[in-house]
C-alpha atoms as a PDB file:
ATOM      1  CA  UNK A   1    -106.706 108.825-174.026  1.00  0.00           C
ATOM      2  CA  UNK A   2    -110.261 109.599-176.156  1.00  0.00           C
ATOM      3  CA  UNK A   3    -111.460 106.324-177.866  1.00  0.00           C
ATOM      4  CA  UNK A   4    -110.691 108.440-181.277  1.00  0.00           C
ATOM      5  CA  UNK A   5    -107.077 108.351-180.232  1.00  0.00           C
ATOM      6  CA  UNK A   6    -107.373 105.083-179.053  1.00  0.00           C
ATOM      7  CA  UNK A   7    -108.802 104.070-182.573  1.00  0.00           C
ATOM      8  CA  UNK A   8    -106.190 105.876-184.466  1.00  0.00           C
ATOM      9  CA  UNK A   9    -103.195 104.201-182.691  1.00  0.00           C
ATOM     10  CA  UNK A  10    -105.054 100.757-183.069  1.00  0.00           C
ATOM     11  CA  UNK A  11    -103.722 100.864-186.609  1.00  0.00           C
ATOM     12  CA  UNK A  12    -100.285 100.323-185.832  1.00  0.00           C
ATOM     13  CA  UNK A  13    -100.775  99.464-182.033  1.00  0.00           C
ATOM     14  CA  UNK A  14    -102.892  96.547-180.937  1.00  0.00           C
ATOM     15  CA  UNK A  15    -102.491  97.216-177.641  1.00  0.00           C
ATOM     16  CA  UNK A  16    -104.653 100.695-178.090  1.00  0.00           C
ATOM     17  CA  UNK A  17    -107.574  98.098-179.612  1.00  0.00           C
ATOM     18  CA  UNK A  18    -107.553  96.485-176.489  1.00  0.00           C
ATOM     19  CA  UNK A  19    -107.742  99.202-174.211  1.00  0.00           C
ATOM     20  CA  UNK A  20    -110.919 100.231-176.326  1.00  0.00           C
ATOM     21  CA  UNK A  21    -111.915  96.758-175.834  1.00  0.00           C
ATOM     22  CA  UNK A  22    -111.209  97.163-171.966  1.00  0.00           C
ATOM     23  CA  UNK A  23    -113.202 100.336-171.793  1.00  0.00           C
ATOM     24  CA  UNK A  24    -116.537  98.813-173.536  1.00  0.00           C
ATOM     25  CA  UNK A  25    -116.689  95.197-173.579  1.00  0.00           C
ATOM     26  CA  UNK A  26    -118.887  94.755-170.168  1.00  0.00           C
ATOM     27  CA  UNK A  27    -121.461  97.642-171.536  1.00  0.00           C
ATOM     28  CA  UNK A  28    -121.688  95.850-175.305  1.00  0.00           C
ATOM     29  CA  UNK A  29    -122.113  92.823-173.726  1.00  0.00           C
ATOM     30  CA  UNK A  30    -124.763  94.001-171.352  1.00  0.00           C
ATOM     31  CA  UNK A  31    -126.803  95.048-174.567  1.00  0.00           C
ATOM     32  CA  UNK A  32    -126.516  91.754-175.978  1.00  0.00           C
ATOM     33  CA  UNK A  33    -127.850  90.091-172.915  1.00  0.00           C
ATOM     34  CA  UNK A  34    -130.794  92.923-172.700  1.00  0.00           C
ATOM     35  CA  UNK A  35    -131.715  91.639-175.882  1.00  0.00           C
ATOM     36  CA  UNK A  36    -131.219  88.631-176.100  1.00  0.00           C
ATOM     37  CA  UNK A  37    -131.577  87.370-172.656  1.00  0.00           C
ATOM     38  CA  UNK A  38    -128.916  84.643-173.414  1.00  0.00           C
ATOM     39  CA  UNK A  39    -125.743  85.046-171.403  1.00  0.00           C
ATOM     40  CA  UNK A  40    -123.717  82.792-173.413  1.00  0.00           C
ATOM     41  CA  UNK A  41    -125.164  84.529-176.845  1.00  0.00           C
ATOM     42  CA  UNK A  42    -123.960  87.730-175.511  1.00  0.00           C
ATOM     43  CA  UNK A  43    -120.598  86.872-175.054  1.00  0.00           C
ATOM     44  CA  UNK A  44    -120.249  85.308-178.816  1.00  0.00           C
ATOM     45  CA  UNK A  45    -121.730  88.586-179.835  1.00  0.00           C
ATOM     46  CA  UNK A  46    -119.567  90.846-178.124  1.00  0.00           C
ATOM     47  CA  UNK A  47    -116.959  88.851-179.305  1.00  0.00           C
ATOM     48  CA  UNK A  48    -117.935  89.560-183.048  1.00  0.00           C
ATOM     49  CA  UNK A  49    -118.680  92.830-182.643  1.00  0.00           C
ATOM     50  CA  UNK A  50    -115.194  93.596-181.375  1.00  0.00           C
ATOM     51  CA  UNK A  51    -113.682  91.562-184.433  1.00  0.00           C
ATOM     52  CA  UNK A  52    -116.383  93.650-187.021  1.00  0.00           C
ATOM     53  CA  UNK A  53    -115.005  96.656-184.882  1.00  0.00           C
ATOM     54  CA  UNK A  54    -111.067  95.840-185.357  1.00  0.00           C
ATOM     55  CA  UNK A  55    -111.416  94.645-188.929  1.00  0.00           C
ATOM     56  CA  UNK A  56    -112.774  98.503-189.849  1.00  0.00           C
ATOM     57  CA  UNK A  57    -110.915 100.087-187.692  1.00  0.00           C
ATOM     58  CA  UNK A  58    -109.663 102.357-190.657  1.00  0.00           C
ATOM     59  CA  UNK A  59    -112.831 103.493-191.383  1.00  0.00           C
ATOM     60  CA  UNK A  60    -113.508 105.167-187.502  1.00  0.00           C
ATOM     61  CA  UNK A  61    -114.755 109.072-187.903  1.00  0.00           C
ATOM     62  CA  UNK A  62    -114.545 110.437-185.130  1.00  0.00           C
ATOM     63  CA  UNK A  63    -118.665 112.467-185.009  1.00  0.00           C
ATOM     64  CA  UNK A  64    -119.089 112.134-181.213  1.00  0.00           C
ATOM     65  CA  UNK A  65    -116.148 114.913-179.633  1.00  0.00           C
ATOM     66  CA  UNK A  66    -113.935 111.594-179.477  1.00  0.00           C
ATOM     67  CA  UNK A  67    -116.203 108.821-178.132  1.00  0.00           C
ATOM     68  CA  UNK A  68    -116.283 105.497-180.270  1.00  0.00           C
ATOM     69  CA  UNK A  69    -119.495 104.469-178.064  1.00  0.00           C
ATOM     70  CA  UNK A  70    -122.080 105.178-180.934  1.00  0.00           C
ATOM     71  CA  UNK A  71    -119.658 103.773-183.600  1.00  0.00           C
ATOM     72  CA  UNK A  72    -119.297 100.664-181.568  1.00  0.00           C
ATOM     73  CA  UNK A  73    -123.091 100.516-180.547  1.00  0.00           C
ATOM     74  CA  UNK A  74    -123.846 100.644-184.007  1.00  0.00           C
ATOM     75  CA  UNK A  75    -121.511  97.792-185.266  1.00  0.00           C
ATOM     76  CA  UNK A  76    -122.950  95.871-182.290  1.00  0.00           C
ATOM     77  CA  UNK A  77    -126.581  96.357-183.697  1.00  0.00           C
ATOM     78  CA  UNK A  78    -125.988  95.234-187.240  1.00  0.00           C
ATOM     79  CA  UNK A  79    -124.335  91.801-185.462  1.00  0.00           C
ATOM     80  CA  UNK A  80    -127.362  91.573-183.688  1.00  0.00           C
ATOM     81  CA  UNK A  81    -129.338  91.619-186.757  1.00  0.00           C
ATOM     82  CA  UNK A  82    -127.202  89.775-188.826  1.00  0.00           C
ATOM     83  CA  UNK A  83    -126.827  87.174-186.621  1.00  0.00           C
ATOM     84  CA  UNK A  84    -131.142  86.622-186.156  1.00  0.00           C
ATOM     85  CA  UNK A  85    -130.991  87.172-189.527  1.00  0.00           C
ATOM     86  CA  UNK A  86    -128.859  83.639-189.833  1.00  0.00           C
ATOM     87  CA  UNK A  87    -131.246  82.327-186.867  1.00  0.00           C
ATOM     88  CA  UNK A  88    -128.049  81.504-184.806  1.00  0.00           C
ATOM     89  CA  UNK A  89    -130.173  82.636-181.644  1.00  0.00           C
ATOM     90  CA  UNK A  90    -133.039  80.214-182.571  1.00  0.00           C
ATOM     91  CA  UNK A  91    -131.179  77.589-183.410  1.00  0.00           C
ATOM     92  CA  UNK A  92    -128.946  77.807-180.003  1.00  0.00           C
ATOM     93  CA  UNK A  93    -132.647  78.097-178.532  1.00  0.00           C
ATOM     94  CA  UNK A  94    -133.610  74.684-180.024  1.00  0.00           C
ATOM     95  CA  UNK A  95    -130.713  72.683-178.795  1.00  0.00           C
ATOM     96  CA  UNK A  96    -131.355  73.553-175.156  1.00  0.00           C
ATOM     97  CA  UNK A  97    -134.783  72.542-175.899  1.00  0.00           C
ATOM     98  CA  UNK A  98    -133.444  69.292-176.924  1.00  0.00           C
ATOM     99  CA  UNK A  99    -135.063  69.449-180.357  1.00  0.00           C
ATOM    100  CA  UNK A 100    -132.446  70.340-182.886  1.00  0.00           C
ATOM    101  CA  UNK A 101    -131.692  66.773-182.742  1.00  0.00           C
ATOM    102  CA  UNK A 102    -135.491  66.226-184.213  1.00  0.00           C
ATOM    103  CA  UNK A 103    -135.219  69.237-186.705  1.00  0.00           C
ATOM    104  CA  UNK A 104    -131.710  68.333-188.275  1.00  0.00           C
ATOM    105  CA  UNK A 105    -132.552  64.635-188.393  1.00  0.00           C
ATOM    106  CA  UNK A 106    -133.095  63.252-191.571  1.00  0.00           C
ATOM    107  CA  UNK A 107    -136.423  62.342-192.244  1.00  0.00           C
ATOM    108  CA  UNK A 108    -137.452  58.742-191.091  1.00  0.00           C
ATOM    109  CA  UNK A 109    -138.571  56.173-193.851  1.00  0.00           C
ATOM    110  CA  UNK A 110    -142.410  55.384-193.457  1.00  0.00           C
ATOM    111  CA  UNK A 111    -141.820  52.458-192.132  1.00  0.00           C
ATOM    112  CA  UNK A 112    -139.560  53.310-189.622  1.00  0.00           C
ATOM    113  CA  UNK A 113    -141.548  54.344-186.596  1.00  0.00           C
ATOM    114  CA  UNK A 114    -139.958  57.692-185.237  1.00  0.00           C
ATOM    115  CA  UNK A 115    -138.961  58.745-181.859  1.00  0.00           C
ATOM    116  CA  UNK A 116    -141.442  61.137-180.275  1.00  0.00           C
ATOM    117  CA  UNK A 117    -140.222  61.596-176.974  1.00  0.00           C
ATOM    118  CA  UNK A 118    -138.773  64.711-178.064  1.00  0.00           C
ATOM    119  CA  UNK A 119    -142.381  66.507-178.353  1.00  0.00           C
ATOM    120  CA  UNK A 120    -143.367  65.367-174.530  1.00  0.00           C
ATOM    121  CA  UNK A 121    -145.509  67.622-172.922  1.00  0.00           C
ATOM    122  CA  UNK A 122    -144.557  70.097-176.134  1.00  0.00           C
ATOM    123  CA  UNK A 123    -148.048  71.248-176.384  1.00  0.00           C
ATOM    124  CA  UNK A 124    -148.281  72.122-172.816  1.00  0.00           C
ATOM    125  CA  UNK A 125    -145.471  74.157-173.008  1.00  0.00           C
ATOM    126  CA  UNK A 126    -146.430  75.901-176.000  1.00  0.00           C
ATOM    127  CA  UNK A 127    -150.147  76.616-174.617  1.00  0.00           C
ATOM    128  CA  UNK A 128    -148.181  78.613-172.312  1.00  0.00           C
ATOM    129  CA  UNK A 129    -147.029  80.921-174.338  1.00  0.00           C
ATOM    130  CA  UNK A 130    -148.823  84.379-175.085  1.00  0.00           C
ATOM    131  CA  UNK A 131    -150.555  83.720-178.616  1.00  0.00           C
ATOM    132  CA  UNK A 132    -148.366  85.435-181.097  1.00  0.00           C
ATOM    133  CA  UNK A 133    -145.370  83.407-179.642  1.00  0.00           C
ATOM    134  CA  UNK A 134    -147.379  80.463-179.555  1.00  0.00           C
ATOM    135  CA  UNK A 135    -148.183  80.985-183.464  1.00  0.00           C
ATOM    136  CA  UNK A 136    -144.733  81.769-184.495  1.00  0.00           C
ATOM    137  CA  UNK A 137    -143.095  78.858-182.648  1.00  0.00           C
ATOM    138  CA  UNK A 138    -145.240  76.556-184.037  1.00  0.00           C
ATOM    139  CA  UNK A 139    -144.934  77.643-187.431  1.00  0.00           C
ATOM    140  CA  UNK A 140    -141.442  78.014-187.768  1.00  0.00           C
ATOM    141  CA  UNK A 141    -140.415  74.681-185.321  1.00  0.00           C
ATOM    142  CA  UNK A 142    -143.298  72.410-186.158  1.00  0.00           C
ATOM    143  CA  UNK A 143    -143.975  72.915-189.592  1.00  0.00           C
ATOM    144  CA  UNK A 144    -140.710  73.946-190.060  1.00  0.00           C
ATOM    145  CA  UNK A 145    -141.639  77.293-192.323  1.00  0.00           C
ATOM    146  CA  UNK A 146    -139.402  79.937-193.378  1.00  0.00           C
ATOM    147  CA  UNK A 147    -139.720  83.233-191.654  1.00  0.00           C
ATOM    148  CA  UNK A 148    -140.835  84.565-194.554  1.00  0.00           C
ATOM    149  CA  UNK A 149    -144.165  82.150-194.496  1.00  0.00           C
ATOM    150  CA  UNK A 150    -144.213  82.557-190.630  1.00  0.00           C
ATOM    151  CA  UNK A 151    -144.371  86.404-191.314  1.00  0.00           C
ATOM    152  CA  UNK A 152    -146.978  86.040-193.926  1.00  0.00           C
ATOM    153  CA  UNK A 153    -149.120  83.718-191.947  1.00  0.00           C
ATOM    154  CA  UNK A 154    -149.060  86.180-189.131  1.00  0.00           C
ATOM    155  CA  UNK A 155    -149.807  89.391-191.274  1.00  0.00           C
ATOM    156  CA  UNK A 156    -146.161  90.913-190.050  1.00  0.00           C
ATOM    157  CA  UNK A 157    -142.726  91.271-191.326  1.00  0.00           C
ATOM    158  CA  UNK A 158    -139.941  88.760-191.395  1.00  0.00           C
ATOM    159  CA  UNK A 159    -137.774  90.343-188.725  1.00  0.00           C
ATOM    160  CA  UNK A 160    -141.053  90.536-186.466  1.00  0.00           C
ATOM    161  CA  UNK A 161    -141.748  87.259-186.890  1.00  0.00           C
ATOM    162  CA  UNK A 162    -137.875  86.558-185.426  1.00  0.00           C
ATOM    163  CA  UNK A 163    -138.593  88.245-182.956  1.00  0.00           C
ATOM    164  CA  UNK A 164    -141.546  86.377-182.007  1.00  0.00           C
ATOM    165  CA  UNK A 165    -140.193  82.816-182.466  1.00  0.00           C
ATOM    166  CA  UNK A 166    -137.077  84.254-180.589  1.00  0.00           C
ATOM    167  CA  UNK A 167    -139.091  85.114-177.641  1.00  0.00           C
ATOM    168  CA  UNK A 168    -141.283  82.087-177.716  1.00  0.00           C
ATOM    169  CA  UNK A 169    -138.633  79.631-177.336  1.00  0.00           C
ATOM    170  CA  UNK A 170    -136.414  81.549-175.227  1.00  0.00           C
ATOM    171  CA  UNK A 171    -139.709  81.613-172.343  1.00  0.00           C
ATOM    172  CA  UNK A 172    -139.889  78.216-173.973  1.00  0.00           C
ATOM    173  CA  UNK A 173    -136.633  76.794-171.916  1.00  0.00           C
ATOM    174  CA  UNK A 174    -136.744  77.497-168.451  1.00  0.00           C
ATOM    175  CA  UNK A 175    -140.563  75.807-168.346  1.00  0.00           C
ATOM    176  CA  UNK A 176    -138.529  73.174-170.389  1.00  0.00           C
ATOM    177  CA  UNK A 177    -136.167  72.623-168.310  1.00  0.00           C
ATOM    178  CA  UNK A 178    -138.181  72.579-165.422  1.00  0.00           C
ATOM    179  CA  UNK A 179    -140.545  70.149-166.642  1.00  0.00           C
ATOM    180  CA  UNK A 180    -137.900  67.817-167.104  1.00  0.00           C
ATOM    181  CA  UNK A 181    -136.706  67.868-163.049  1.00  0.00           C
ATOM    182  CA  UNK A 182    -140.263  67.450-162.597  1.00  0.00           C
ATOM    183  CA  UNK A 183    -139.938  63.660-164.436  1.00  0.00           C
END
């Protein structure tokens, strides 16, 4: 049966969604994890994708001689950007560094001394990062700016700038991780 078809019946039929769902799950979730390079991300994202796609299900026109892989390619994409545009990925990035804890806290009084172990051997890692990265993690983690100032400081564009601090802190774990074996 032609994903159109497939689409059409899924109005009445939810059993025809999930054959669509059987026929591309394993390729939309392979884009997620090209870009993200976060298995678990990929699978919350193909998961909302799949929801986006049944929700509008209605609104399928079939353009592609029956195939819903653009259609669902595309709804895949704008849940990719929406979902950087929330900073879901970053913020799932900073918890397996083990500083969310640090960047949700609230702020210490001056007199209480705060807890710095968090930042150990921080500034090694980051030195290892290329030096756009290296800027844009800093910015947006340390001095805790708003993509919008990251992308100013940088002389780029908001999204960029995601990208960037997405990339940083995503080469950021594994030399994270390892460090902390290491000790």
């Amino acid at each position: 049966m032609a994903d159109a078809a497939l689409l059409a019946a899924a109005r009445t039929d939810p059993n025809a969604f999930r054959d669509l769902y059987d026929r591309y799950a394993s390729r939309i979730r392979g884009y997620f994890v090209r870009r993200t390079g976060d298995d678990d991300a990929s699978f919350d994202l193909t998961a909302e994708t799949f929801a986006q796609a049944w929700l509008v299900r209605a609104r399928f026109r079939d353009e592609f001689d029956g195939s819903a892989a653009p259609w669902l390619f595309g709804i895949a994409r704008n849940v990719l950007l929406m979902t950087l545009r929330r900073g879901q990925l970053e913020c799932r990035a900073t918890q397996r560094l083990g500083i969310a804890e640090r960047l949700d806290a609230p702020r210490h009084a001056a007199t209480v001394a705060p807890d710095e172990s968090w930042a150990e051997g921080a500034d090694e890692l980051l030195d290892a990062l290329p030096p756009s990265q290296r800027e844009a993690v800093h910015l947006r983690v340390v001095q805790e700016l708003a993509y919008e100032q990251v992308a100013a400081a940088l002389g780029t564009t908001a999204s960029a700038a995601r990208v960037r601090v997405h990339r940083g802190l995503a080469a950021l774990r594994p030399r994270h991780l390892a460090s902390k074996e290491m000790t």
